[in-house]
C-alpha atoms as a PDB file:
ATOM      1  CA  UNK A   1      21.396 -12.310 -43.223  1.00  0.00           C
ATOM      2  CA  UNK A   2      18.808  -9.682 -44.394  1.00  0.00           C
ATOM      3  CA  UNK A   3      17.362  -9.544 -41.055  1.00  0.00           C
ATOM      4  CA  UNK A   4      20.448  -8.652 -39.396  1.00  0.00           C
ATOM      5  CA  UNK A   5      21.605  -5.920 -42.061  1.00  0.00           C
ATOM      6  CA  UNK A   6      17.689  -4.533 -41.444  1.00  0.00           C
ATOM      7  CA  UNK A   7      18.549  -4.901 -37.774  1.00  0.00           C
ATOM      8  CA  UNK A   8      21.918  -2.930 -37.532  1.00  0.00           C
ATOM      9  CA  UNK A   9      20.692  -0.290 -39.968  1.00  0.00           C
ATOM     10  CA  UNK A  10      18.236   0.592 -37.375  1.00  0.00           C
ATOM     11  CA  UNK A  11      20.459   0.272 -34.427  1.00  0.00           C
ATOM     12  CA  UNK A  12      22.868   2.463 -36.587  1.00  0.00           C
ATOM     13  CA  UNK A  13      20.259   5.284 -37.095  1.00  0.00           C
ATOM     14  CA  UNK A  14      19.346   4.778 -33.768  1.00  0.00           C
ATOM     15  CA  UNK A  15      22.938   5.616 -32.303  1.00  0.00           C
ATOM     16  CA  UNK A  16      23.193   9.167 -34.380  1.00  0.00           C
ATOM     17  CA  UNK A  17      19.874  10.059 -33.837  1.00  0.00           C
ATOM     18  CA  UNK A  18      20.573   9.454 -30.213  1.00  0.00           C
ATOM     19  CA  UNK A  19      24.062  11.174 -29.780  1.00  0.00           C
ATOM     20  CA  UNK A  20      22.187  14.336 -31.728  1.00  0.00           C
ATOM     21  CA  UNK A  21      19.640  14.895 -29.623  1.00  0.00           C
ATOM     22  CA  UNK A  22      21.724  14.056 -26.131  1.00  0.00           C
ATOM     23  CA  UNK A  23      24.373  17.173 -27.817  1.00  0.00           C
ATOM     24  CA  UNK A  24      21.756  19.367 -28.542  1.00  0.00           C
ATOM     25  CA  UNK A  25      20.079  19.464 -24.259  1.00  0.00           C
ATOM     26  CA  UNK A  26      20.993  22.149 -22.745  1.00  0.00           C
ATOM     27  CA  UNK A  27      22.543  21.973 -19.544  1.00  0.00           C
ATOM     28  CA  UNK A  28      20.044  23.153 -17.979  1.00  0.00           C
ATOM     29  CA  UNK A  29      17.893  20.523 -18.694  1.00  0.00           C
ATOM     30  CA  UNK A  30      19.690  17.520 -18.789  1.00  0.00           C
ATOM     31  CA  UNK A  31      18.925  17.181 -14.992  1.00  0.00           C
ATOM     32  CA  UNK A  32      14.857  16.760 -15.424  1.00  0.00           C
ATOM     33  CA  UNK A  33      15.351  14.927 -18.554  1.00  0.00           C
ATOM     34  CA  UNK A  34      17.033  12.231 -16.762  1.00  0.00           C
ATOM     35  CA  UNK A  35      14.033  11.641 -14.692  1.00  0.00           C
ATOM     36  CA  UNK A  36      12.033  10.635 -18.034  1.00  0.00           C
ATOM     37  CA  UNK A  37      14.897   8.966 -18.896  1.00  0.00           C
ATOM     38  CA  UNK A  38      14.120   6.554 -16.252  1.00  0.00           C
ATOM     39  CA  UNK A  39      11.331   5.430 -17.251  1.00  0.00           C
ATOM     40  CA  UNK A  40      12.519   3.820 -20.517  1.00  0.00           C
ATOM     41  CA  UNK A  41      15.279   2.417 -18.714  1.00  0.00           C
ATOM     42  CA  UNK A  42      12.601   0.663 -16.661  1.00  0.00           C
ATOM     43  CA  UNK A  43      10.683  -0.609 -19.876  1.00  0.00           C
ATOM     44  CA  UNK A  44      14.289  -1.815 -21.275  1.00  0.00           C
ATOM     45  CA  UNK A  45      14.458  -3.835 -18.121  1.00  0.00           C
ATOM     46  CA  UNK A  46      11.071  -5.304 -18.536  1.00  0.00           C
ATOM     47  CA  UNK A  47      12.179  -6.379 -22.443  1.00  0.00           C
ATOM     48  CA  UNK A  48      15.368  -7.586 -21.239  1.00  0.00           C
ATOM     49  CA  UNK A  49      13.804  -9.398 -18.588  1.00  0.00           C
ATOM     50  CA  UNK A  50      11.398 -11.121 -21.130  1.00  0.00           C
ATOM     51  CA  UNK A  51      14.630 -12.030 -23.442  1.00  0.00           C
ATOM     52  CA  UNK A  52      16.159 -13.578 -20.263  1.00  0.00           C
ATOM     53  CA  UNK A  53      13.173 -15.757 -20.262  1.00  0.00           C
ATOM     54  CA  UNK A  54      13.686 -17.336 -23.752  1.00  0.00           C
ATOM     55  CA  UNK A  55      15.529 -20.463 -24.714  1.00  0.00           C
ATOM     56  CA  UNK A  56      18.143 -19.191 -26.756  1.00  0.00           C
ATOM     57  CA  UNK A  57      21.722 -18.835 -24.777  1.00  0.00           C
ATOM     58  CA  UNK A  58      22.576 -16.057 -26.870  1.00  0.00           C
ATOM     59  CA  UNK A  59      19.492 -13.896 -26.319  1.00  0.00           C
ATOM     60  CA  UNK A  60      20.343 -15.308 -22.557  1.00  0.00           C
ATOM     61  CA  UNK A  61      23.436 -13.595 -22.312  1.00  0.00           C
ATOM     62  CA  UNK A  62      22.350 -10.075 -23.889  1.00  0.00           C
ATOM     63  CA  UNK A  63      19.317  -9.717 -22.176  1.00  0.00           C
ATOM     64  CA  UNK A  64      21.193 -10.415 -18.846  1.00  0.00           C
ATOM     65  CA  UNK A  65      23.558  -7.784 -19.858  1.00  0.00           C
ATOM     66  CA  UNK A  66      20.953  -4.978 -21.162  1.00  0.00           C
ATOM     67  CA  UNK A  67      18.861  -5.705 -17.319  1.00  0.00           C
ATOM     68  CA  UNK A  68      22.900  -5.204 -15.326  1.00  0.00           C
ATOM     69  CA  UNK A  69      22.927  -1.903 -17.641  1.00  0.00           C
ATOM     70  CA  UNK A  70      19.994  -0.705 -17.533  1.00  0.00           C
ATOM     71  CA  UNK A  71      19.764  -0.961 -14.038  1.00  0.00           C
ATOM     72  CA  UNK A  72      23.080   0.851 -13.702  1.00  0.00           C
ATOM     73  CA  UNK A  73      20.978   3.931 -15.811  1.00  0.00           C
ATOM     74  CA  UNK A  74      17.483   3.635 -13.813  1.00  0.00           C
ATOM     75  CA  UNK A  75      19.899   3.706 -10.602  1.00  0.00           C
ATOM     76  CA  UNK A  76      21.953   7.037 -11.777  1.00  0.00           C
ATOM     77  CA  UNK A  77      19.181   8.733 -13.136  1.00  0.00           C
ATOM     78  CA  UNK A  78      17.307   8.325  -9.456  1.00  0.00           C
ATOM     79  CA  UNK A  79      20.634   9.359  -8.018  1.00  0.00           C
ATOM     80  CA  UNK A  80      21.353  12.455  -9.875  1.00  0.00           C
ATOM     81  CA  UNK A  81      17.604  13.769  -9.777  1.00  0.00           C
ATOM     82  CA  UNK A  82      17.223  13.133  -5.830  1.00  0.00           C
ATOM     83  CA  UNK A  83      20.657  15.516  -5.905  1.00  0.00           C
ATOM     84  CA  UNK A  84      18.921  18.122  -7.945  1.00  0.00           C
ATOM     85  CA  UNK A  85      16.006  17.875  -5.621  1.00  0.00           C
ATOM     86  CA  UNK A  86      18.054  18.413  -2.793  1.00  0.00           C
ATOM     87  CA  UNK A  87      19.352  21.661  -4.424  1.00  0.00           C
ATOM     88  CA  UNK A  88      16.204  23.328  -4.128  1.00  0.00           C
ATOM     89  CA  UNK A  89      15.924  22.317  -0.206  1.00  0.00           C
ATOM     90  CA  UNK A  90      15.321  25.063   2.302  1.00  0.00           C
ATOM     91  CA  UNK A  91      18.308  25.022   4.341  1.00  0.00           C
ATOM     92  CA  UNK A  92      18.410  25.054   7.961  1.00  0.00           C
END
């Protein structure tokens, strides 16, 4: 029991400090933020994937679920920065 009060403290903290920081980006440069954003989404994959690979059913079924949304984030981050890209196109 002490290891999952230690546990949801830090997801806890981990939430606020989160939604402060996301509040406090500009606009500006929440686009090229996203890109770096991708890259812990693909280390989040790599953890899920290696919670996937355990024996517990439980740790199973949430590391199955963290890999379906991280992948949604890796996926909308590359979407949303190749339309920024495209922004700054010459057109013809």
């Amino acid at each position: 029991m002490e290891t999952f009060i230690s546990a949801l403290t830090i997801f806890v903290l981990a939430v606020f400090v989160g939604v402060f920081v996301i509040k406090r980006v500009p606009p500006l440069l929440h686009t090229p933020l996203m890109s770096g954003s991708n890259a812990i989404s693909g280390i989040t994959i790599v953890g899920a994937m290696i919670s996937i690979a355990t024996p517990s059913p439980l740790s199973t079924i949430f590391g199955f679920i963290a890999v379906v949304f991280a992948t949604i984030n890796v996926v909308g981050g590359f979407l949303v920065t190749n339309r920024m890209l495209g922004m700054f196109k010459k057109k013809e």
